[in-house]
C-alpha atoms as a PDB file:
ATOM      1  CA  UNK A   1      -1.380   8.354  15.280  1.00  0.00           C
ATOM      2  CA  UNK A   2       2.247   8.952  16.257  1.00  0.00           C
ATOM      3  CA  UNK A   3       4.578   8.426  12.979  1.00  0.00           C
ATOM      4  CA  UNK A   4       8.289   7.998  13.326  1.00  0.00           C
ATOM      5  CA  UNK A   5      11.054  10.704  11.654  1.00  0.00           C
ATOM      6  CA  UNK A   6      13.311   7.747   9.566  1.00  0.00           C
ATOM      7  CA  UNK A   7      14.886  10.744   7.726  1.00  0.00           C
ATOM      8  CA  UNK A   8      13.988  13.481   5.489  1.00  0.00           C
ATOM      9  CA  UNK A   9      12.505  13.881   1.883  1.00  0.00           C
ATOM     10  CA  UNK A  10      14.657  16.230  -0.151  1.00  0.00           C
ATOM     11  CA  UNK A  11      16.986  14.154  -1.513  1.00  0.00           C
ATOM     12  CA  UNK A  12      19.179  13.400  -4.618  1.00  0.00           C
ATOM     13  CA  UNK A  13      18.024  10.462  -7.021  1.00  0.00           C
ATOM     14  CA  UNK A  14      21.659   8.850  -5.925  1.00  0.00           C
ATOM     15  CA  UNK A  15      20.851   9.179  -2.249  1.00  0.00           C
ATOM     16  CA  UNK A  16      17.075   8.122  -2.740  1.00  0.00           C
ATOM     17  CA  UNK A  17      18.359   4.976  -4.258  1.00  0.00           C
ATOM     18  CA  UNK A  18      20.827   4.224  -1.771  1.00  0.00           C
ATOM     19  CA  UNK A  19      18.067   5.261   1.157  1.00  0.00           C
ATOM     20  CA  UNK A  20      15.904   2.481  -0.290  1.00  0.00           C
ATOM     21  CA  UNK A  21      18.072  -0.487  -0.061  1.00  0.00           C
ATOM     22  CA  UNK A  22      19.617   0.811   3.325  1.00  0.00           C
ATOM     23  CA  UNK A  23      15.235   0.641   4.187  1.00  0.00           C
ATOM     24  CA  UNK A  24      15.539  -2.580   2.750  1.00  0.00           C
ATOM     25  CA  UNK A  25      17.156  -4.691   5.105  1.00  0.00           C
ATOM     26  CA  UNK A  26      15.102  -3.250   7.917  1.00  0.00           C
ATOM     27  CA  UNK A  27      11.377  -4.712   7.174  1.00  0.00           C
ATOM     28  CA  UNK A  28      10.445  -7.216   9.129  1.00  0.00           C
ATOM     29  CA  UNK A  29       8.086 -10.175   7.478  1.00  0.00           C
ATOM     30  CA  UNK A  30       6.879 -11.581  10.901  1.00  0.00           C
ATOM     31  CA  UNK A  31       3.007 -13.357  11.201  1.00  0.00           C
ATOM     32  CA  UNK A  32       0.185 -11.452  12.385  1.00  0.00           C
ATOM     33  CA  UNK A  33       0.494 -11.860  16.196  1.00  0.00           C
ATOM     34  CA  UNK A  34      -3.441 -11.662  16.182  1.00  0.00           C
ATOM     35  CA  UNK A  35      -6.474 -10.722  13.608  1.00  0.00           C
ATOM     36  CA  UNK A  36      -6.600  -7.093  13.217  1.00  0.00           C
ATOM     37  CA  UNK A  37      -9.637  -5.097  14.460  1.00  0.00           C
ATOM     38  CA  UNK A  38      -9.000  -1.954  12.454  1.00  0.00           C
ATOM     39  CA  UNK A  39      -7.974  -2.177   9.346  1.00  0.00           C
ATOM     40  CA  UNK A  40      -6.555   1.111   7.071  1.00  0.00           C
ATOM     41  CA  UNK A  41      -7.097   1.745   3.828  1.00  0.00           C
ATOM     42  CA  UNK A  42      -5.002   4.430   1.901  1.00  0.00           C
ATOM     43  CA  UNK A  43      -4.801   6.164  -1.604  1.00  0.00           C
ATOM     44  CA  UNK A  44      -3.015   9.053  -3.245  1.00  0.00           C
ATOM     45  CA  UNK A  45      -4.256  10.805  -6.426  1.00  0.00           C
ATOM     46  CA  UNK A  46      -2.686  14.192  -8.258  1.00  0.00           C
ATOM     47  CA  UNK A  47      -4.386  16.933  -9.269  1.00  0.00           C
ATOM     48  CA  UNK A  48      -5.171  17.566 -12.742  1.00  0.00           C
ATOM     49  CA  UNK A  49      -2.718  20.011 -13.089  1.00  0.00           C
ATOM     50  CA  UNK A  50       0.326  17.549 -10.957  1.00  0.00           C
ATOM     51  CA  UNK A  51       0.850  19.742  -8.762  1.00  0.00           C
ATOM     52  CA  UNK A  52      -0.640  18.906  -6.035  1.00  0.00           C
ATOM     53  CA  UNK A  53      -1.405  15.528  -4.261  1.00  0.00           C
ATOM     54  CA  UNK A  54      -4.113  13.909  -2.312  1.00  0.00           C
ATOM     55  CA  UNK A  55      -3.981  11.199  -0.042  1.00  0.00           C
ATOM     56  CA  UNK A  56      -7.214   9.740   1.813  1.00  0.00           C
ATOM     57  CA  UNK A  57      -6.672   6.992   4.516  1.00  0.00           C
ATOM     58  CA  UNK A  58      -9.790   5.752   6.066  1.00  0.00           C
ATOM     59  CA  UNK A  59     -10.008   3.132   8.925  1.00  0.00           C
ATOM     60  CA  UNK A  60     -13.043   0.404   8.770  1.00  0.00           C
ATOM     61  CA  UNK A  61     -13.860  -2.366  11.509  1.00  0.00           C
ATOM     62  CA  UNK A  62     -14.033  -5.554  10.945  1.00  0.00           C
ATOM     63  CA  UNK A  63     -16.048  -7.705  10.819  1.00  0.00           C
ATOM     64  CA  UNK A  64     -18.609  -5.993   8.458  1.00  0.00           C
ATOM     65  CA  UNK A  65     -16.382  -3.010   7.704  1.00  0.00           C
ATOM     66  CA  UNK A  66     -17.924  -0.176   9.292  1.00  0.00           C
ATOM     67  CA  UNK A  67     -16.219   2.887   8.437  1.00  0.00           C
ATOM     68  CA  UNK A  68     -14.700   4.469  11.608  1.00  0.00           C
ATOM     69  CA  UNK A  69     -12.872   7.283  10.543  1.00  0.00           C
ATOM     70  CA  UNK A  70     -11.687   9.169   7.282  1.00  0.00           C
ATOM     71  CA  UNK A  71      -9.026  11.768   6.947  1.00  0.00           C
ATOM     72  CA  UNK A  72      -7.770  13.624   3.459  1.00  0.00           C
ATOM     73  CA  UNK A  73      -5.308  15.607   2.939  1.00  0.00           C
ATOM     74  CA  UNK A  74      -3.572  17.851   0.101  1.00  0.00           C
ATOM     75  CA  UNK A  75       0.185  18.757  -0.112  1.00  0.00           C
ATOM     76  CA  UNK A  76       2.798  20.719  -2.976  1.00  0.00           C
ATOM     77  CA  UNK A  77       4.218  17.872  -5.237  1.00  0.00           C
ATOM     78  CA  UNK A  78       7.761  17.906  -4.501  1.00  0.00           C
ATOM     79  CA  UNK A  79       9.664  15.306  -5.889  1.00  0.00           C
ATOM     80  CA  UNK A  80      10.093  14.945  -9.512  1.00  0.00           C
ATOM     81  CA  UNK A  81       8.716  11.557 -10.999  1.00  0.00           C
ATOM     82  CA  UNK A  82      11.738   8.919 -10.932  1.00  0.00           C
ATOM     83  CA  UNK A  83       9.790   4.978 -11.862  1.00  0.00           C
ATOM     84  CA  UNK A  84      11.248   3.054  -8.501  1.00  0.00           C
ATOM     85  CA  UNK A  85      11.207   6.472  -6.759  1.00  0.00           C
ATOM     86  CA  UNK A  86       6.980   6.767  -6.816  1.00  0.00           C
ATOM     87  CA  UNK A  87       7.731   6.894  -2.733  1.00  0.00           C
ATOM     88  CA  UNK A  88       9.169   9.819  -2.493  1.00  0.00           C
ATOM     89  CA  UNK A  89       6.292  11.637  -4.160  1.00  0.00           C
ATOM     90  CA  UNK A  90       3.610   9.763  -2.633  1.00  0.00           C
ATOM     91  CA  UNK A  91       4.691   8.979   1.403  1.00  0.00           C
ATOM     92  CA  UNK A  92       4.965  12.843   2.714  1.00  0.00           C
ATOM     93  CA  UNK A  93       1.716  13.458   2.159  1.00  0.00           C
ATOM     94  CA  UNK A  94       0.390   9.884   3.156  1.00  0.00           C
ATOM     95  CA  UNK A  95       2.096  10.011   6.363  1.00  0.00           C
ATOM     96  CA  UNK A  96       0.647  13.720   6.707  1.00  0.00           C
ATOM     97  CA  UNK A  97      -2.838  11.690   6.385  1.00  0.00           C
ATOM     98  CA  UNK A  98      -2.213   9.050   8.774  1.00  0.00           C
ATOM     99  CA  UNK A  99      -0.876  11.031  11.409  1.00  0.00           C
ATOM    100  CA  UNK A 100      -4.136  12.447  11.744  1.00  0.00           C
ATOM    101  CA  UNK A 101      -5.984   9.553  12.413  1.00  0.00           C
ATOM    102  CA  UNK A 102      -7.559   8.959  16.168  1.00  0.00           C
ATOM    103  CA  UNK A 103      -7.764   5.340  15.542  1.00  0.00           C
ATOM    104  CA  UNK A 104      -4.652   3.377  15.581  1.00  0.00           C
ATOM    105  CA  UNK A 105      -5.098   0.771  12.877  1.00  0.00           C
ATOM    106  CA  UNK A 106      -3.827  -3.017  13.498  1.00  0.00           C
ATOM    107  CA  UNK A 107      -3.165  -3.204  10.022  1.00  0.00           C
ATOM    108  CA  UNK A 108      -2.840  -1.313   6.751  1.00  0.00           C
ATOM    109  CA  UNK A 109      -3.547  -2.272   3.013  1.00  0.00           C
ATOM    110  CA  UNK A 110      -2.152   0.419   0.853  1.00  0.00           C
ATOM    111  CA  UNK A 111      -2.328   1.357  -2.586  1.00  0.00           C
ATOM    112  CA  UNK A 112       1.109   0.181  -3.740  1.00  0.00           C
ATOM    113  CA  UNK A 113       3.487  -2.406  -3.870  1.00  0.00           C
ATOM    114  CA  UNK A 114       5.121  -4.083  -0.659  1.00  0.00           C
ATOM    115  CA  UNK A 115       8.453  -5.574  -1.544  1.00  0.00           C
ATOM    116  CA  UNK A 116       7.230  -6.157  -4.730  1.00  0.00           C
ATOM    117  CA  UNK A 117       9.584  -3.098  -6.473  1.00  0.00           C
ATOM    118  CA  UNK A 118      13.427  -3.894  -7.739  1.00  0.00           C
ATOM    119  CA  UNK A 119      14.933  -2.504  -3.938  1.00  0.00           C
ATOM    120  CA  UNK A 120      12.309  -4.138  -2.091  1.00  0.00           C
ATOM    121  CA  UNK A 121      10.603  -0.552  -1.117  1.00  0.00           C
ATOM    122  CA  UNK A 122       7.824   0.291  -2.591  1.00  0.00           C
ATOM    123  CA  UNK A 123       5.472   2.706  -0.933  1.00  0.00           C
ATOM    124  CA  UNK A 124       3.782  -0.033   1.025  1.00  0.00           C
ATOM    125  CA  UNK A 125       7.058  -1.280   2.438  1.00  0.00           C
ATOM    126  CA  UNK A 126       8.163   2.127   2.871  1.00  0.00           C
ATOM    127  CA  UNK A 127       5.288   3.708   5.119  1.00  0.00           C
ATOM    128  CA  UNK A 128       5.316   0.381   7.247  1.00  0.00           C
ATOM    129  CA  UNK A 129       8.463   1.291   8.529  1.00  0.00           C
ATOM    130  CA  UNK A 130       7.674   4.740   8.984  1.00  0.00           C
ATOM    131  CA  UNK A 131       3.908   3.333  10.632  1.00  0.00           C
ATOM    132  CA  UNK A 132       6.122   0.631  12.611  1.00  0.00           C
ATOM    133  CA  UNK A 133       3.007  -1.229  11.648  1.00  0.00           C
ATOM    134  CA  UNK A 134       2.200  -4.238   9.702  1.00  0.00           C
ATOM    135  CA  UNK A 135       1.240  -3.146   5.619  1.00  0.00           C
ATOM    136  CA  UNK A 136      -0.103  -4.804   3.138  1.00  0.00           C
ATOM    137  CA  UNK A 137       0.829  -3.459  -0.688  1.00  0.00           C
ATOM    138  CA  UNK A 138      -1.977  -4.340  -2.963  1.00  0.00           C
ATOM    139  CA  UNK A 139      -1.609  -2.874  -6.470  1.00  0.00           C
ATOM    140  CA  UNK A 140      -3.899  -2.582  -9.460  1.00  0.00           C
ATOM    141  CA  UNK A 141      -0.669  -3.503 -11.841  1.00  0.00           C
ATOM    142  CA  UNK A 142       2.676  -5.297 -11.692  1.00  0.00           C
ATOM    143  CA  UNK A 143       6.042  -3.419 -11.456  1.00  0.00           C
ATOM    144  CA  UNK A 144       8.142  -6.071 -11.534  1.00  0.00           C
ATOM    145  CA  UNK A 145       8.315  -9.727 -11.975  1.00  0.00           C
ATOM    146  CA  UNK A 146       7.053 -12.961 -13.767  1.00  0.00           C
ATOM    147  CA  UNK A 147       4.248 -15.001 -12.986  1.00  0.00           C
ATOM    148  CA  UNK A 148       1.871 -17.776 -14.364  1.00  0.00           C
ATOM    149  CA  UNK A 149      -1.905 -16.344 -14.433  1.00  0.00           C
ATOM    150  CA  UNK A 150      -3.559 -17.397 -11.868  1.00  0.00           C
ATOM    151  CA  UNK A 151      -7.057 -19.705 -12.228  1.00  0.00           C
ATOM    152  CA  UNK A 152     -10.032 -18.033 -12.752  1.00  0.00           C
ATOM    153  CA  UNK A 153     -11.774 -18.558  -9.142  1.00  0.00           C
ATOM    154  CA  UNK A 154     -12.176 -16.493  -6.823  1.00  0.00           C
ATOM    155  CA  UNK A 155      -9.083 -17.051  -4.000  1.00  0.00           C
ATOM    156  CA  UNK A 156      -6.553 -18.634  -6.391  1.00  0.00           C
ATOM    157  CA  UNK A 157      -3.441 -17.250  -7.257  1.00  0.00           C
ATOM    158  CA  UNK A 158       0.024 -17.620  -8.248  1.00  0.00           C
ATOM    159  CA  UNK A 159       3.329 -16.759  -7.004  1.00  0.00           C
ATOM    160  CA  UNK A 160       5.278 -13.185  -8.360  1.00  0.00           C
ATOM    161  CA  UNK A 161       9.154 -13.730  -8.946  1.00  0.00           C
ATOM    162  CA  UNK A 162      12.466 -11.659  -9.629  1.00  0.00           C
ATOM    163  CA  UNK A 163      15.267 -13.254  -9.909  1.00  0.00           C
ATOM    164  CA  UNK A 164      14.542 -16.625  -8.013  1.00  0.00           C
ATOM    165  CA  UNK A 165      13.174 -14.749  -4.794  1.00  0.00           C
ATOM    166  CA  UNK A 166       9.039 -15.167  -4.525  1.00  0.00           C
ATOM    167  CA  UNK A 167       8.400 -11.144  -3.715  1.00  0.00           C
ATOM    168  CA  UNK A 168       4.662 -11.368  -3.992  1.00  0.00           C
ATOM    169  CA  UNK A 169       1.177 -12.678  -5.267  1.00  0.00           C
ATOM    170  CA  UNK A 170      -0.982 -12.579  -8.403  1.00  0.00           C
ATOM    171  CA  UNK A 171      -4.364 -12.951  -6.982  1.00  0.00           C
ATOM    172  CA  UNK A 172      -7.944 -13.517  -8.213  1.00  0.00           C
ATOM    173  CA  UNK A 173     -10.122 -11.502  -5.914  1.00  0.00           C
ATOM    174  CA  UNK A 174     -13.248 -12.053  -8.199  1.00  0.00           C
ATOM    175  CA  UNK A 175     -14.207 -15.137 -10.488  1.00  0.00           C
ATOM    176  CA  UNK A 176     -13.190 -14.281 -14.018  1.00  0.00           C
ATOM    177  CA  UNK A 177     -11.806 -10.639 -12.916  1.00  0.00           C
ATOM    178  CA  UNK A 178      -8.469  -9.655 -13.090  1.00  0.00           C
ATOM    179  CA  UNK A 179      -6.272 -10.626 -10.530  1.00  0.00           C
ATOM    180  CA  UNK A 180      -4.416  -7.584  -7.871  1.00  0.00           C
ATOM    181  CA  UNK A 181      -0.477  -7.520  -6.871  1.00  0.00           C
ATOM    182  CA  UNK A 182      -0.076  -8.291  -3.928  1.00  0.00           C
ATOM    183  CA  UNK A 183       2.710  -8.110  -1.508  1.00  0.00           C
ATOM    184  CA  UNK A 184       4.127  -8.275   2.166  1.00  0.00           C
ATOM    185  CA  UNK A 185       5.480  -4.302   3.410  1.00  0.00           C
ATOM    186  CA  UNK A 186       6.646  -4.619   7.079  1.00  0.00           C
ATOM    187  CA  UNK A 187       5.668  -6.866   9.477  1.00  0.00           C
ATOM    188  CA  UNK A 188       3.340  -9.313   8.473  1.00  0.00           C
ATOM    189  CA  UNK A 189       4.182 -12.265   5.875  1.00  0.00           C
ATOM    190  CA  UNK A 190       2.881 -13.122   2.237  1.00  0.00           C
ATOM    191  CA  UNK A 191       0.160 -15.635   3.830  1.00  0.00           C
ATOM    192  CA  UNK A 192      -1.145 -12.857   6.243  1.00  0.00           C
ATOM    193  CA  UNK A 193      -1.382 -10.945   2.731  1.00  0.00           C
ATOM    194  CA  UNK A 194      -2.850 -12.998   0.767  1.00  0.00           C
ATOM    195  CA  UNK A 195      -5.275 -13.863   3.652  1.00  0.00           C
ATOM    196  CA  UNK A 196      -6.170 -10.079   4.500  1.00  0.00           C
ATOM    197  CA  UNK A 197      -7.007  -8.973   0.864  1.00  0.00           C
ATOM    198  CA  UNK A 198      -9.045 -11.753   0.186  1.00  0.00           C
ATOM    199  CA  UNK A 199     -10.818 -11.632   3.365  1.00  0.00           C
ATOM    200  CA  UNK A 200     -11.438  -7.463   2.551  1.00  0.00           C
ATOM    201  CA  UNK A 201     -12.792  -8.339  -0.821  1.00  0.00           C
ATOM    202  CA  UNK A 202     -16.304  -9.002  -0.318  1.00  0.00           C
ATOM    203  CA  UNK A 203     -18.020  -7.942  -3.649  1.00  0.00           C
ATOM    204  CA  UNK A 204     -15.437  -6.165  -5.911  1.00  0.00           C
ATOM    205  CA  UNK A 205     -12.004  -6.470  -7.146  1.00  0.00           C
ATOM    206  CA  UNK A 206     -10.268  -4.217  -4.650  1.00  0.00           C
ATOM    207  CA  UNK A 207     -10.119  -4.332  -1.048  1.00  0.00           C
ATOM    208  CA  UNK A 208     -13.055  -2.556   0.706  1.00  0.00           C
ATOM    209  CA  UNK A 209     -10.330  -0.507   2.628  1.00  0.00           C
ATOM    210  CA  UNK A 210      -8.688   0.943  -0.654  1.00  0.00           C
ATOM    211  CA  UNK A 211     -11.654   0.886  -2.870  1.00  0.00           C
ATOM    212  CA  UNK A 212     -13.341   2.879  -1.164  1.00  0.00           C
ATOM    213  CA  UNK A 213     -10.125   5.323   0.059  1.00  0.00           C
ATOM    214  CA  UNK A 214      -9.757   5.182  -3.708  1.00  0.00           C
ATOM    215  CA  UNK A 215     -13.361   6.052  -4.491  1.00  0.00           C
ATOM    216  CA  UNK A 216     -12.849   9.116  -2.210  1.00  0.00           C
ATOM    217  CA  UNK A 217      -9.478  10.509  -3.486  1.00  0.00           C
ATOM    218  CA  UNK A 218     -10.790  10.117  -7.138  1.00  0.00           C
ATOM    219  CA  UNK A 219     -13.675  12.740  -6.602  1.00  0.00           C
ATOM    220  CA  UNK A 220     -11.408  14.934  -4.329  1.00  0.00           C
ATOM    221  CA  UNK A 221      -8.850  15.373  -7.512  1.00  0.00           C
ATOM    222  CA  UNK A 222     -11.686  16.730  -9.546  1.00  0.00           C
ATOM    223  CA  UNK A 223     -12.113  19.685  -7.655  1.00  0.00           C
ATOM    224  CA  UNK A 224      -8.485  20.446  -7.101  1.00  0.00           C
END
């Protein structure tokens, strides 16, 4: 999959902040134009000694989520840890993952937070633009933002604010499980979303697409 060069990775903390709201203003939160076909799933893990990270991004078909393809790789942790910064660690060697794949993907659901992040980049945001595909950030945890918990039925949810601006979704993906973050990256829109993620969550709380790119990473890091 061709991946686009938006700039390079060895950068100060001042000009990684000032990257991310430049980033920022360039998502696009368009609708779906059609279902997706292929969706991607895609996870990062360190190595027990954090030095090294691994990134797994699989591709499934819908509709019963036949795995097409799978791709892992491992790259030299580079940039320190910085909380709002967890990009900058974590893209490199995602992109290096995805640029490998055969199948182009319609769609992406990534470990991470969409817009959901105080700059409006988190990883899921930030690899859409670099993808110049529509991503879906779907984390396991909030980073920022309130919210009112969400019923306990399957589907519902609630809305995630900062600072009077809706930047996501608290959503039950199980009855009487805890709810996943979710939130818009580049072009799609909180409904697609919501929609997407509920629609990938067939018998667990994750998303078949990241549960099980998660489910691969987690044993790769055990032998690295």
């Amino acid at each position: 999959m061709k991946i686009r060069c938006l700039h390079r990775w060895n950068l100060s903390y001042q000009q990684a902040i000032a990257l991310q709201k430049q980033l920022a203003d360039k998502l696009l939160f368009t609708s779906l134009k059609k279902p997706p076909k292929l969706i991607a799933g895609l996870d990062c893990a360190f190595s027990k000694d954090k030095q090294k990270i691994i990134a797994v991004a699989l591709v499934l078909q819908l509709p019963d989520f036949e795995l097409v393809e799978t791709i892992t790789t491992v790259k030299k942790v580079t940039f320190p840890y910085i909380p709002g910064l967890l990009s900058f660690r974590e893209a490199p060697v995602c992109i290096a993952a995805v640029e490998k794949l055969k199948k182009i993907p319609d769609l992406f659901i990534i470990d991470g937070q969409g817009i959901a992040h105080p700059r409006r980049l988190g990883l899921a945001a930030h690899l859409g633009l670099f993808f110049d595909k529509p991503t879906i950030g779907c984390a396991k945890s909030r980073l920022i933002g309130t919210f009112n918990e969400p019923p306990p039925k399957k589907g519902s949810y609630s809305l995630l604010k900062d600072k009077n601006q809706t930047i996501g979704a608290v959503l039950r993906t199980r009855t009487n499980v805890k709810p996943v973050f979710i939130s818009a990256g580049h072009k799609c829109q909180l409904d697609d979303a919501i929609k997407w993620v509920l629609r990938c969550s067939v018998k667990y709380r994750l998303p078949e697409p990241t549960r099980l790119a998660h489910q691969i990473v987690s044993k790769m890091k055990l032998k690295i």
